[in-house]
Every structure is written in structure tokens, then in C-alpha cells.
PDB file of N, CA and C in Angstrom:
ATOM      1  N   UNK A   1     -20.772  -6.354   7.831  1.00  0.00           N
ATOM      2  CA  UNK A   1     -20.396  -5.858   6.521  1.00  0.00           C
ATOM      3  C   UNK A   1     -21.663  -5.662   5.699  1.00  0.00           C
ATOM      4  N   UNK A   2     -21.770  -4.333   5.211  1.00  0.00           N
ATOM      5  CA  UNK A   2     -22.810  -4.666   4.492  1.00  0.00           C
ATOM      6  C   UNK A   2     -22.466  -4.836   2.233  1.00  0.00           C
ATOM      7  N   UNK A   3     -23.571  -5.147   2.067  1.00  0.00           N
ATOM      8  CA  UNK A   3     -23.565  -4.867   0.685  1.00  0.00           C
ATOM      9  C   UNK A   3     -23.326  -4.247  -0.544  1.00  0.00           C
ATOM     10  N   UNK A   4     -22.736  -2.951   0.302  1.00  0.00           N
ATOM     11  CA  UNK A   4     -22.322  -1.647  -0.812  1.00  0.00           C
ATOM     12  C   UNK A   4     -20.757  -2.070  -0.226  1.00  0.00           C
ATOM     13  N   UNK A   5     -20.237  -2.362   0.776  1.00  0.00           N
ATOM     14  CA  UNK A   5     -18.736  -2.972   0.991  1.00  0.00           C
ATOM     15  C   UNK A   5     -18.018  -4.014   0.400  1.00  0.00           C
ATOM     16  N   UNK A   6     -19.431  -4.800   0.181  1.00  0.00           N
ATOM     17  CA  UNK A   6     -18.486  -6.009  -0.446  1.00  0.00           C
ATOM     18  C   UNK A   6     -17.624  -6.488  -1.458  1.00  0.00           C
ATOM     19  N   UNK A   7     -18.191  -5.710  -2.795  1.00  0.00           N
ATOM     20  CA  UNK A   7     -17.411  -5.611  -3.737  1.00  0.00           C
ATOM     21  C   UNK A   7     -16.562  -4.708  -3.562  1.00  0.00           C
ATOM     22  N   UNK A   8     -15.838  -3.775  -2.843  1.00  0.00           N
ATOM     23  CA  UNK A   8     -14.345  -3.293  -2.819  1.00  0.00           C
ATOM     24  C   UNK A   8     -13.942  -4.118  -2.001  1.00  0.00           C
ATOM     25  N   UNK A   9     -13.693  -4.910  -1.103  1.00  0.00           N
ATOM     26  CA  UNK A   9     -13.463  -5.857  -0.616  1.00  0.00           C
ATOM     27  C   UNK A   9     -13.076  -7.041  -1.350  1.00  0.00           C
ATOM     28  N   UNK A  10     -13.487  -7.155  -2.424  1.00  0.00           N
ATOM     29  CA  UNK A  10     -13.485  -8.559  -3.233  1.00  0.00           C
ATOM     30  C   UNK A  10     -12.162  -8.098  -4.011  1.00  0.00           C
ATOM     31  N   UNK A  11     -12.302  -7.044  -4.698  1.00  0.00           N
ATOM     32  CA  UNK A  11     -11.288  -6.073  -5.384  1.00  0.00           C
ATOM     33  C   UNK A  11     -10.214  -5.977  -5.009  1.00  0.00           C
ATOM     34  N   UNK A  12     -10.148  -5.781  -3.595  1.00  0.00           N
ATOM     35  CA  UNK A  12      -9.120  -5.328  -2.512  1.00  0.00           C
ATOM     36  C   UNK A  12      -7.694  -6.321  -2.759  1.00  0.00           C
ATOM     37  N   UNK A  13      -6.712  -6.225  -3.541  1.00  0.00           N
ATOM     38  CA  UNK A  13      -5.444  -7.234  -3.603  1.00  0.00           C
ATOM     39  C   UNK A  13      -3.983  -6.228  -4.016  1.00  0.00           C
ATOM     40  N   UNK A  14      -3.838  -6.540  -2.739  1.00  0.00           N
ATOM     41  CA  UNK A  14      -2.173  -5.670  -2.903  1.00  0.00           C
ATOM     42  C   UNK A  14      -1.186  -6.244  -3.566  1.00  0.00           C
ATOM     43  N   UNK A  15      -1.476  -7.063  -3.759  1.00  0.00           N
ATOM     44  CA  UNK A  15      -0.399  -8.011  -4.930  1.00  0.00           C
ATOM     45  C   UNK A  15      -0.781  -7.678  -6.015  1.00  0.00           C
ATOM     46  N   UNK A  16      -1.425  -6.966  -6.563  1.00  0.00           N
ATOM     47  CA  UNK A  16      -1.728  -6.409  -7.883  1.00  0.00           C
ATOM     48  C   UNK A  16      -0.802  -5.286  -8.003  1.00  0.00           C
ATOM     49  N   UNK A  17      -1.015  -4.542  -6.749  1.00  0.00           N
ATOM     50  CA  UNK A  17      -0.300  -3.174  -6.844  1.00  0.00           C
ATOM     51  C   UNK A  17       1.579  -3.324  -6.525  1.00  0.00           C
ATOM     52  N   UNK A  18       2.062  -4.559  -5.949  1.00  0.00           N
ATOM     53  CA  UNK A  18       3.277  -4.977  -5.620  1.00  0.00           C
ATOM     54  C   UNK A  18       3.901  -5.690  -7.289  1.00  0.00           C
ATOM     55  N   UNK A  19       2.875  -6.294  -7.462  1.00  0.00           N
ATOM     56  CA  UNK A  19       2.985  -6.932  -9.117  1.00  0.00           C
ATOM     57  C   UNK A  19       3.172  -6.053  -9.990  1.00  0.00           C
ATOM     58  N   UNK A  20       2.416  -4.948 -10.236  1.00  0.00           N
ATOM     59  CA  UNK A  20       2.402  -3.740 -11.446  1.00  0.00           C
ATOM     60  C   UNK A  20       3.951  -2.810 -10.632  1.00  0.00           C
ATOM     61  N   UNK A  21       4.275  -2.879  -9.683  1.00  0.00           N
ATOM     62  CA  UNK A  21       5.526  -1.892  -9.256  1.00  0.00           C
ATOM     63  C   UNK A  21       6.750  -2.694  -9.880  1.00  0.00           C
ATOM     64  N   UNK A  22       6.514  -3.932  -9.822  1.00  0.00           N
ATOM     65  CA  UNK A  22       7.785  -4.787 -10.027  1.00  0.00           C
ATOM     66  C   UNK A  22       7.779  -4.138 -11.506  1.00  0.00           C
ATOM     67  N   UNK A  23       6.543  -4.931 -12.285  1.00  0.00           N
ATOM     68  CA  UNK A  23       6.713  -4.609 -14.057  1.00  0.00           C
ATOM     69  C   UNK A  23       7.214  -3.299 -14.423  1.00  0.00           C
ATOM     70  N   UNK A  24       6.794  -2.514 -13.438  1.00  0.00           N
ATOM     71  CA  UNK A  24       7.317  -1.117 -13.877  1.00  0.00           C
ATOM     72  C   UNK A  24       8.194  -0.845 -14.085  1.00  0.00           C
ATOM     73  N   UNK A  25       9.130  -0.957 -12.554  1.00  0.00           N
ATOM     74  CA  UNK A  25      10.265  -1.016 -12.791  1.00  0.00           C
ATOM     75  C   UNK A  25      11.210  -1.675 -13.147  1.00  0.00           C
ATOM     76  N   UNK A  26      10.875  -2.996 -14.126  1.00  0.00           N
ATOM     77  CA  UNK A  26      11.374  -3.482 -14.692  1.00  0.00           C
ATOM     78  C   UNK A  26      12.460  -4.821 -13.664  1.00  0.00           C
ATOM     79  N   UNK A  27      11.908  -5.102 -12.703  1.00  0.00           N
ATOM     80  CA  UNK A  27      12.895  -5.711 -11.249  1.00  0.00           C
ATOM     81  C   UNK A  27      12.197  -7.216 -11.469  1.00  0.00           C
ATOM     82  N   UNK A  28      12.789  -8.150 -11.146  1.00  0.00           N
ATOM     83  CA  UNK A  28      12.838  -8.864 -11.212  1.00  0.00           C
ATOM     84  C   UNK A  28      11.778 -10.040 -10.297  1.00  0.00           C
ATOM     85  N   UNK A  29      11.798  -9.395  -8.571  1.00  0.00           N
ATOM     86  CA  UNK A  29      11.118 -10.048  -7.680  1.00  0.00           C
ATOM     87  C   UNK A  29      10.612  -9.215  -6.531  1.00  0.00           C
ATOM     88  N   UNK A  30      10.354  -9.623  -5.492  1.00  0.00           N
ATOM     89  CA  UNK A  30      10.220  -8.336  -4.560  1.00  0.00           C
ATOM     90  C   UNK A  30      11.351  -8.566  -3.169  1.00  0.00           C
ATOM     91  N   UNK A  31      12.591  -9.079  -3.310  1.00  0.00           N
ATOM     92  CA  UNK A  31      13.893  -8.621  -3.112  1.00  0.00           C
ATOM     93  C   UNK A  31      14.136  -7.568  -3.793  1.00  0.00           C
ATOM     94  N   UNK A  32      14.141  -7.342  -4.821  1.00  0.00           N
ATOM     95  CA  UNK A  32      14.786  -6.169  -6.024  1.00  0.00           C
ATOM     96  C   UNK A  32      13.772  -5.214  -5.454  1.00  0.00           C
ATOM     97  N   UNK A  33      11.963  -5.456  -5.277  1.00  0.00           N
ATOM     98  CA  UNK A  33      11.399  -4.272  -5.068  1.00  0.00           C
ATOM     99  C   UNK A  33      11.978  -3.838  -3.760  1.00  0.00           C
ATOM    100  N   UNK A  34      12.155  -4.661  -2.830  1.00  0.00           N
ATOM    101  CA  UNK A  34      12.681  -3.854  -1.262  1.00  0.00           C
ATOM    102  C   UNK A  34      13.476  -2.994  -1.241  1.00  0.00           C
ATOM    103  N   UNK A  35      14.212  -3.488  -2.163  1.00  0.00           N
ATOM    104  CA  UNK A  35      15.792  -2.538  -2.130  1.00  0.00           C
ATOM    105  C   UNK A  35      15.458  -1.326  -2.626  1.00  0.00           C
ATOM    106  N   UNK A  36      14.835  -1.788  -3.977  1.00  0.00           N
ATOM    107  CA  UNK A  36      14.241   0.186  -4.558  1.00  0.00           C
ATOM    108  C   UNK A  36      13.948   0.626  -3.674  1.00  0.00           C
ATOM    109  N   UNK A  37      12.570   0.148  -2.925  1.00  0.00           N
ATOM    110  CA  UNK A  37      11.971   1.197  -2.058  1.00  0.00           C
ATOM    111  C   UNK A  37      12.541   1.528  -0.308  1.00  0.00           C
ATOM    112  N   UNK A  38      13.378   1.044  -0.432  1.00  0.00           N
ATOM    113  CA  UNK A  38      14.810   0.854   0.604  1.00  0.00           C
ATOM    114  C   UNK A  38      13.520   0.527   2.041  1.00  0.00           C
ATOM    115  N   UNK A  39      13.159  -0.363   2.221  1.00  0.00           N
ATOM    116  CA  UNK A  39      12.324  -1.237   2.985  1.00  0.00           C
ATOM    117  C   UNK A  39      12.909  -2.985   3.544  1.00  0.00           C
ATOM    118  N   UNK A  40      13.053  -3.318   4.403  1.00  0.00           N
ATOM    119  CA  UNK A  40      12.720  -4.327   4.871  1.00  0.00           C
ATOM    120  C   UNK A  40      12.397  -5.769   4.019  1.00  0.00           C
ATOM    121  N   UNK A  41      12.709  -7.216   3.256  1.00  0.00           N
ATOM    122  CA  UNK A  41      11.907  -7.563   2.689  1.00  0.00           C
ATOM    123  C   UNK A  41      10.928  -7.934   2.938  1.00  0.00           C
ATOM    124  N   UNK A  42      11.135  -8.926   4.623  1.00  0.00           N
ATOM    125  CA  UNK A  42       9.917  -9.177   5.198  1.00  0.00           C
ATOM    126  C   UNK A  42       9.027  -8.411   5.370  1.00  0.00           C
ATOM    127  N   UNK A  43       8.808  -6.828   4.852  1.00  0.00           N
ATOM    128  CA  UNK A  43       7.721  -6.405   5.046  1.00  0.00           C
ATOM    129  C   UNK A  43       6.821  -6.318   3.972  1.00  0.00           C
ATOM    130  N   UNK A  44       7.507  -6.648   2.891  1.00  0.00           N
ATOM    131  CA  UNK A  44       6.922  -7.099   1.310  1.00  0.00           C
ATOM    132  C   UNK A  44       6.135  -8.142   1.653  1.00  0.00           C
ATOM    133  N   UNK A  45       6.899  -9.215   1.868  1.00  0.00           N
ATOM    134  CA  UNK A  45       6.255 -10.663   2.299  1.00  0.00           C
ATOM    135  C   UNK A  45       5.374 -10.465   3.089  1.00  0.00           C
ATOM    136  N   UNK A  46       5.548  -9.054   4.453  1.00  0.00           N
ATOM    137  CA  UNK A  46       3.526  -9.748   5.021  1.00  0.00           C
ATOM    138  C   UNK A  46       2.308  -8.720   4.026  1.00  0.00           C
ATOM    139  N   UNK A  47       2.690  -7.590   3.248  1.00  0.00           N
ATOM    140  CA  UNK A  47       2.337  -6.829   2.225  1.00  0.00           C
ATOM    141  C   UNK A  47       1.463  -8.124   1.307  1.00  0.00           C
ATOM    142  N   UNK A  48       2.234  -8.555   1.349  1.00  0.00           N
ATOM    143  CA  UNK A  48       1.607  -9.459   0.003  1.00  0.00           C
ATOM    144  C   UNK A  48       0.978 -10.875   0.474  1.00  0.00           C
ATOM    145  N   UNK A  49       0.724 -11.506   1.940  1.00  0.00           N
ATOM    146  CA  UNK A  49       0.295 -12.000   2.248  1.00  0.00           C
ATOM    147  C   UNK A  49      -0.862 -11.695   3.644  1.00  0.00           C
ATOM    148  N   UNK A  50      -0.828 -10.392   2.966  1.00  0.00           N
ATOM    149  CA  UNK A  50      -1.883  -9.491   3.772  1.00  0.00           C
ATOM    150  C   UNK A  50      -1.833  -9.744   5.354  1.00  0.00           C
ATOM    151  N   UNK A  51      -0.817  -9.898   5.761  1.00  0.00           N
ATOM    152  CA  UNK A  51      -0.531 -10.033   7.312  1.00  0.00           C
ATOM    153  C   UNK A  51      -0.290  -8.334   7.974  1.00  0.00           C
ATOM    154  N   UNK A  52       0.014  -7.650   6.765  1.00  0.00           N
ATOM    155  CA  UNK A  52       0.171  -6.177   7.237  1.00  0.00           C
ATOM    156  C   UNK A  52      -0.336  -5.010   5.708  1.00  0.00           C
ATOM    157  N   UNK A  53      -1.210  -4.312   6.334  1.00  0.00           N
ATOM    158  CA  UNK A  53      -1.973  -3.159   5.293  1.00  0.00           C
ATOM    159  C   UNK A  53      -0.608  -2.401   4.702  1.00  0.00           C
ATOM    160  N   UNK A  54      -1.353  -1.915   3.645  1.00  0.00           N
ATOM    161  CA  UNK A  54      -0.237  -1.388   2.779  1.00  0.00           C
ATOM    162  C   UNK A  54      -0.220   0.429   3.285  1.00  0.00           C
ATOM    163  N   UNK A  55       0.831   0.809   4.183  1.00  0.00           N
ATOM    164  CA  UNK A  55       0.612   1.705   4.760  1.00  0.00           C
ATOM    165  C   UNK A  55       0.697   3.578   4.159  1.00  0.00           C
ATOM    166  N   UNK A  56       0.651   4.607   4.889  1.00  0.00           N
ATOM    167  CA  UNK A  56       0.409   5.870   4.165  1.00  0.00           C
ATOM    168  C   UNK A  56       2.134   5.768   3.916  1.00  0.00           C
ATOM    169  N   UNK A  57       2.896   5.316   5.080  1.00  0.00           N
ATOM    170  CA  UNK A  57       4.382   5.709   4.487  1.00  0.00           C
ATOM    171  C   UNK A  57       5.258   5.050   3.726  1.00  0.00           C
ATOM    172  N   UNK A  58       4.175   3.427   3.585  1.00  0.00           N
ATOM    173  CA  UNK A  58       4.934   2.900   2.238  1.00  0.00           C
ATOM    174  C   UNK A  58       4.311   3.601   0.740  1.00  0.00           C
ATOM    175  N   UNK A  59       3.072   3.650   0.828  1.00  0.00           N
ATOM    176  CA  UNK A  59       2.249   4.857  -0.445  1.00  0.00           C
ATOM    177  C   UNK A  59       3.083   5.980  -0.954  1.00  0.00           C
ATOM    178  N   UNK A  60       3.720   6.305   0.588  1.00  0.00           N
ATOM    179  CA  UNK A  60       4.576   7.522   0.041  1.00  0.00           C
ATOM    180  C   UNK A  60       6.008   7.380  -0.510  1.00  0.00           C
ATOM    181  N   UNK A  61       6.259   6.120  -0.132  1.00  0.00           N
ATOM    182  CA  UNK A  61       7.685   5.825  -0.883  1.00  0.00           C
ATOM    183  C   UNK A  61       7.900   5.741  -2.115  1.00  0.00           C
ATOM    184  N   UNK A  62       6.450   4.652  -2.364  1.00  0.00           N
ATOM    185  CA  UNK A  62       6.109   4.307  -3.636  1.00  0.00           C
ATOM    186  C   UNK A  62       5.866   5.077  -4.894  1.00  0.00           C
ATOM    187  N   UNK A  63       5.213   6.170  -4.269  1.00  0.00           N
ATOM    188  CA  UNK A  63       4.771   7.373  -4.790  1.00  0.00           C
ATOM    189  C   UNK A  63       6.471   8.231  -4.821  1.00  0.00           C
ATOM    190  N   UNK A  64       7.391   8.297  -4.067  1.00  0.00           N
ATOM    191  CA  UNK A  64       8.733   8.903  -4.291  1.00  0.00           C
ATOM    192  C   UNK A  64       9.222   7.839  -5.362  1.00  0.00           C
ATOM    193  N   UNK A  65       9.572   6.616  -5.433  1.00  0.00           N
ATOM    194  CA  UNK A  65      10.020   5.878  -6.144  1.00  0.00           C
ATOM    195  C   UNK A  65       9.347   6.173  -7.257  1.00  0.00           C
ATOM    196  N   UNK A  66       8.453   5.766  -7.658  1.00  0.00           N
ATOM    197  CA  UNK A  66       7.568   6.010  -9.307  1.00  0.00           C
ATOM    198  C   UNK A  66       7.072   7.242  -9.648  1.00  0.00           C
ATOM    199  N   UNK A  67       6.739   8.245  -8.835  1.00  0.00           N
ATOM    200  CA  UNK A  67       6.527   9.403  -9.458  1.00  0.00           C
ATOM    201  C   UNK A  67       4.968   8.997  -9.730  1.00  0.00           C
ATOM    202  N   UNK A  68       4.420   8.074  -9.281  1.00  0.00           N
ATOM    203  CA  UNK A  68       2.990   7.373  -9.266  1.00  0.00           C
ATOM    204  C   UNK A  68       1.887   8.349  -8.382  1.00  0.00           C
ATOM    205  N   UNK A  69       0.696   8.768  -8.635  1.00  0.00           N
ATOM    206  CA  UNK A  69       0.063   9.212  -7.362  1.00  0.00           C
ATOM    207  C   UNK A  69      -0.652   8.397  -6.768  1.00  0.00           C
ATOM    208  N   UNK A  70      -0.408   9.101  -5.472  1.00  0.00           N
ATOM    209  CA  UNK A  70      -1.554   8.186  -4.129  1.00  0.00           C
ATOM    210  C   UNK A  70      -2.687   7.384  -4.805  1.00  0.00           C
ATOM    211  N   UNK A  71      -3.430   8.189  -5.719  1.00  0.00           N
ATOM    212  CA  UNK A  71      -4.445   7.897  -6.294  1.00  0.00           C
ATOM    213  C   UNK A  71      -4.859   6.647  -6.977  1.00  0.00           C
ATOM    214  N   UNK A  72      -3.168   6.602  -7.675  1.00  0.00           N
ATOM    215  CA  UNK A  72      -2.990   5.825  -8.474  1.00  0.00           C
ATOM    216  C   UNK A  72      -2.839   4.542  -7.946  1.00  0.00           C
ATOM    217  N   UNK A  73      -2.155   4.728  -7.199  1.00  0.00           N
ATOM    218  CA  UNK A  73      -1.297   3.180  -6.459  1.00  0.00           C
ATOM    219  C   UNK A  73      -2.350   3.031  -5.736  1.00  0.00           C
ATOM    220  N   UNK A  74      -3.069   3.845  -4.906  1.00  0.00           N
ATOM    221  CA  UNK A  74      -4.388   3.089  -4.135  1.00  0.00           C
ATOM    222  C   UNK A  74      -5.597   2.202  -5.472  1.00  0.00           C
ATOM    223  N   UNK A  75      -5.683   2.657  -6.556  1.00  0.00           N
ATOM    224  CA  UNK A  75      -6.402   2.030  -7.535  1.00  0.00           C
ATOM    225  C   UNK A  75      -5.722   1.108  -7.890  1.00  0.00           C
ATOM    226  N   UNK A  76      -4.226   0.738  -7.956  1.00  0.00           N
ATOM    227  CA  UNK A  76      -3.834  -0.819  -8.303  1.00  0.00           C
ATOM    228  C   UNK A  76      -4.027  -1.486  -7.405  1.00  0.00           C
ATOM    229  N   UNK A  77      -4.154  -1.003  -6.055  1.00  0.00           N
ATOM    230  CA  UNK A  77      -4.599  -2.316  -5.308  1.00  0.00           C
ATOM    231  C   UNK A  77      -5.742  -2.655  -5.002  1.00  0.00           C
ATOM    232  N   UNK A  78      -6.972  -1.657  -5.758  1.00  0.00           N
ATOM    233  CA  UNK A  78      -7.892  -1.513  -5.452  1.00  0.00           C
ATOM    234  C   UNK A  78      -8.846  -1.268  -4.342  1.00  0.00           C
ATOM    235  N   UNK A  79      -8.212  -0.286  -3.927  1.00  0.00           N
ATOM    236  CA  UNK A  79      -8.762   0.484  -2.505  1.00  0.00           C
ATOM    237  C   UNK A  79      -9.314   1.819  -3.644  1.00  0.00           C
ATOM    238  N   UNK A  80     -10.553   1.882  -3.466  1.00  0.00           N
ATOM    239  CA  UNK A  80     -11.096   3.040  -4.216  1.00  0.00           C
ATOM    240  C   UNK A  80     -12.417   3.612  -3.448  1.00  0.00           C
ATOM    241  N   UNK A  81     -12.045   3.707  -1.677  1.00  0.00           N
ATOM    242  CA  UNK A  81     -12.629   4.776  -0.822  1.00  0.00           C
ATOM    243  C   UNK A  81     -12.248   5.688  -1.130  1.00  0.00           C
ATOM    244  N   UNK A  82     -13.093   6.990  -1.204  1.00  0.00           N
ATOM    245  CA  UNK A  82     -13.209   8.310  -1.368  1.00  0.00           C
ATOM    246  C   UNK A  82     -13.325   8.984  -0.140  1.00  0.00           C
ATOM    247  N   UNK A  83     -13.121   8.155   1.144  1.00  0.00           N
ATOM    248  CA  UNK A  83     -13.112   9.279   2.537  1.00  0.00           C
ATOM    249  C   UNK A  83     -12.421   7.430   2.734  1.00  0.00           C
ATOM    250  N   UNK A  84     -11.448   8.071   4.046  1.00  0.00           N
ATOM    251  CA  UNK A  84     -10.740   8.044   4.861  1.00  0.00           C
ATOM    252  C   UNK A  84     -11.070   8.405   6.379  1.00  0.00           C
ATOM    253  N   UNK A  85     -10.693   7.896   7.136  1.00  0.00           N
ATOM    254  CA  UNK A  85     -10.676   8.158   8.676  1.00  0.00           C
ATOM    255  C   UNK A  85      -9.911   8.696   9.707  1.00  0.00           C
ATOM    256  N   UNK A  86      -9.914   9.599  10.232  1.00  0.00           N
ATOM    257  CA  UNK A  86      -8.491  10.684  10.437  1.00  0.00           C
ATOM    258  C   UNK A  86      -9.139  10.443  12.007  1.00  0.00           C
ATOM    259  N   UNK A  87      -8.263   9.819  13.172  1.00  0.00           N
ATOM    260  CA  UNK A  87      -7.836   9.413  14.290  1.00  0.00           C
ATOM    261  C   UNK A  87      -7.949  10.749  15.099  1.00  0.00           C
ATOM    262  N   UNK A  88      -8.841  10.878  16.018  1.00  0.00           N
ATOM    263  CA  UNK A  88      -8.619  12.170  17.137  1.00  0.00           C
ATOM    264  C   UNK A  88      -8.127  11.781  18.437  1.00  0.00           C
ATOM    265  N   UNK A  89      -7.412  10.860  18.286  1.00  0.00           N
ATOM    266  CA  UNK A  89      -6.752  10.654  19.847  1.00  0.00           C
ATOM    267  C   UNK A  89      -5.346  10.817  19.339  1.00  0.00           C
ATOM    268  N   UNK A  90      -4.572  11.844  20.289  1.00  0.00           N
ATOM    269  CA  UNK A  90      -3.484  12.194  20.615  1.00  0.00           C
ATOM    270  C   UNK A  90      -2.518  11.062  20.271  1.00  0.00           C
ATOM    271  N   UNK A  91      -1.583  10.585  19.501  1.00  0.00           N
ATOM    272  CA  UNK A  91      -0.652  10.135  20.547  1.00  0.00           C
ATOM    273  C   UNK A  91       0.281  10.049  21.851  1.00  0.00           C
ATOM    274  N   UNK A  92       0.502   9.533  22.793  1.00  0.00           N
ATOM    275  CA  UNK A  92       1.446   9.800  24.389  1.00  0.00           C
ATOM    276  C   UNK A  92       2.725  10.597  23.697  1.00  0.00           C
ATOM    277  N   UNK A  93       3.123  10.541  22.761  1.00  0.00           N
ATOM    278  CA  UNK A  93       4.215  11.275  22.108  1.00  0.00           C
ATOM    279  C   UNK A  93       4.339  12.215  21.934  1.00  0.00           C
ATOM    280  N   UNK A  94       3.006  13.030  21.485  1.00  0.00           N
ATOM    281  CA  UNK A  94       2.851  14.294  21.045  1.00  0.00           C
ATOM    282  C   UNK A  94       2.010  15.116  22.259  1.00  0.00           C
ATOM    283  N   UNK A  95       1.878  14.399  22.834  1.00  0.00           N
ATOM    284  CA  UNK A  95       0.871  15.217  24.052  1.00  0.00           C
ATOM    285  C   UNK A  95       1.936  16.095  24.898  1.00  0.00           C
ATOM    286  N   UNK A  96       1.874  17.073  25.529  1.00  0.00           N
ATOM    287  CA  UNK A  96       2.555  18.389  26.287  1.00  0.00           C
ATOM    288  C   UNK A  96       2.459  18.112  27.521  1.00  0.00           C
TER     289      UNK A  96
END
């Protein structure tokens, strides 16, 4: 790791961004958030105990639910990379 990483790293807390969704919408816990975002709860629970990254197709729910942008919700949890990493291996799924 180097030194220009570390402080977004330190930053880095998805419970900020699970915390500010609740207040938003005015819900109570993150039972109430699951259901909005019609998800799983246990997947809140490893979300917020960082056992699992906060993914592009929960971003996008989130982003359907609040009308929030990508942008946005990646800055409450404080992910504020400006490039991304786009995968060139096939999946076995999509291959012909």
C-alpha cells in the first residue's frame, strides 16, 4: 500500500453511506432499509460489517431507490477513486 492510498482507505466506511440512506429515508433500521431496497437483510449485515463490498448492483438500487447518483453514494461511503478497473476476462457464460 502506498501513501497516496492510505487516506481513502482510512475514509473508506460504508456504514456512513447505509447510515445517511436510513436518515433519508426516514426508516428506522436496516431491516426497514432491506425491504426498501428489496435485498436480502443479511446482506446489509455483511455491507456493514465489511464482510462484503458495497456492489455496482446494490449502487444501482440505491441510486433507483433515492434518485441519489453513483457519485453521490460512492462519496458517502467514501470511495472517491476517479478510475475504476474494468475486467478483460470473459466470463464461461458469455463466451460462444
Amino acid at each position: 500500500m502506498t501513501t497516496s492510498q492510505a487516506p481513502q482507505e482510512i475514509n473508506y466506511d460504508p456504514n456512513r453511506l447505509l447510515d445517511s440512506l436510513i436518515e433519508d429515508l426516514n426508516l428506522k433500521n436496516d431491516a426497514a432499509l432491506s425491504r426498501v431496497l428489496e435485498v436480502a437483510p443479511p446482506l446489509i449485515s455483511k455491507i456493514r460489517h465489511r464482510r462484503l463490498p458495497v456492489g455496482s448492483a446494490m449502487l444501482l438500487r440505491m441510486h433507483e431507490v433515492t434518485n441519489l447518483s453513483i457519485k453521490e453514494l460512492r462519496e458517502r461511503m467514501g470511495d472517491r477513486r476517479q478510475k475504476h478497473r474494468i475486467s478483460t476476462v470473459v466470463p464461461k457464460a458469455m463466451r460462444s
